[in-house]
Protein backbone atom coordinates (compact mmCIF):
# COMPACT_ATOMS: atom_id res chain seq x y z
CA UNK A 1 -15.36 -77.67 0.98
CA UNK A 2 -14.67 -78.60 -2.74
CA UNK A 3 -17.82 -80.88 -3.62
CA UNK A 4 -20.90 -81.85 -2.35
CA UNK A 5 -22.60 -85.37 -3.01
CA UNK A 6 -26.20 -85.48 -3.57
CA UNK A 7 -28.08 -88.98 -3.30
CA UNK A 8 -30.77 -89.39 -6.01
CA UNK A 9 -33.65 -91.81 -6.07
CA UNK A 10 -36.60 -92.00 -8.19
CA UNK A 11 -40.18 -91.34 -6.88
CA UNK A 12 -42.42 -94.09 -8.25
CA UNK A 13 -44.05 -91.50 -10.24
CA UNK A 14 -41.12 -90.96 -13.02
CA UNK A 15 -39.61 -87.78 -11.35
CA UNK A 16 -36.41 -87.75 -8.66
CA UNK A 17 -35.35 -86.25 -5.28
CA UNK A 18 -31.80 -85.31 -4.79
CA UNK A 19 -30.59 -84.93 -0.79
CA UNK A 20 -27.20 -83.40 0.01
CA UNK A 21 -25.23 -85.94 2.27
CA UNK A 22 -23.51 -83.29 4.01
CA UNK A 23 -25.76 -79.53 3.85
CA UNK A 24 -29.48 -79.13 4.39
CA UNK A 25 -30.11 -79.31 0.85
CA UNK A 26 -32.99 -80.74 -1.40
CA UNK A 27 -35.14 -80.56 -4.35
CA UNK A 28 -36.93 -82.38 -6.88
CA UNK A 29 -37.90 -82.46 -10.48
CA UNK A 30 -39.39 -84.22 -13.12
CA UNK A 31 -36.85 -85.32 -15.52
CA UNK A 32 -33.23 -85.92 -14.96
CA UNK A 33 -32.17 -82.87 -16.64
CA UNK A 34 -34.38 -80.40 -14.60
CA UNK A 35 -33.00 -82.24 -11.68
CA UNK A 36 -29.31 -81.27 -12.21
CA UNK A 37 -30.81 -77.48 -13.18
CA UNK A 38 -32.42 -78.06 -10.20
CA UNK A 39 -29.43 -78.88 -7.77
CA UNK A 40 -26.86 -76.13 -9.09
CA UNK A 41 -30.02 -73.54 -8.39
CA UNK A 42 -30.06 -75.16 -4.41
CA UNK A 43 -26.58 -75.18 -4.01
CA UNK A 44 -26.24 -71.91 -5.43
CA UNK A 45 -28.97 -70.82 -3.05
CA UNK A 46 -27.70 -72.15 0.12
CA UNK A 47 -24.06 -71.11 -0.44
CA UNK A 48 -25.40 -66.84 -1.67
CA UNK A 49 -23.07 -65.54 0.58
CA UNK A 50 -20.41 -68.04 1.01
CA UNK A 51 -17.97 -69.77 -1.40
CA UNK A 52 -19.42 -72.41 -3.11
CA UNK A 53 -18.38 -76.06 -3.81
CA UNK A 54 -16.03 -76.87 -6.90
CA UNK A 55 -18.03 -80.13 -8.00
CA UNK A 56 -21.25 -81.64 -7.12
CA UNK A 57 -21.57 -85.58 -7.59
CA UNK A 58 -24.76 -86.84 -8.24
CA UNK A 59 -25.37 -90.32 -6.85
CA UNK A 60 -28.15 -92.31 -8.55
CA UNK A 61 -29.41 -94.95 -6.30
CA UNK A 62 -31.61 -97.64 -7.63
CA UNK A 63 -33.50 -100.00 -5.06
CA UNK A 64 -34.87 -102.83 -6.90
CA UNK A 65 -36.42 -106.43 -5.88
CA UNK A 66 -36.04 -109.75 -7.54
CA UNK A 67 -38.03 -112.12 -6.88
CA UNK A 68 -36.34 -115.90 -6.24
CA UNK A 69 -38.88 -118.15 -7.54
């Protein structure tokens, strides 16, 4: 495996959540830059003893509403 992808959404509260598409892994932060601290920390934790990943993508998704009228 040579890259992971995380999917990151904001919480309505200002911080994010990042979720691994493909591992068990998650975390959360505040601000975007604690966030990517934050990801390279869990992916360096779930992959101690194992080689880990080249690249990690991080995938901001943005739901948003419009109204018609």
């Amino acid at each position: 495996m040579n890259e992971l992808i995380f999917e990151i959404t904001q919480e309505n509260d200002g911080g994010f959540v990042a979720e691994c598409l493909t591992e068990s892994i998650f975390t959360q932060a505040d601000t975007w830059e604690e966030l990517r601290k934050q990801v390279i920390d869990a992916v360096h934790g779930y992959f101690f003893d194992q080689p880990k990943p080249e690249v990690i993508h991080l995938h901001f998704v943005r739901d948003e509403i419009l109204a018609t009228a």
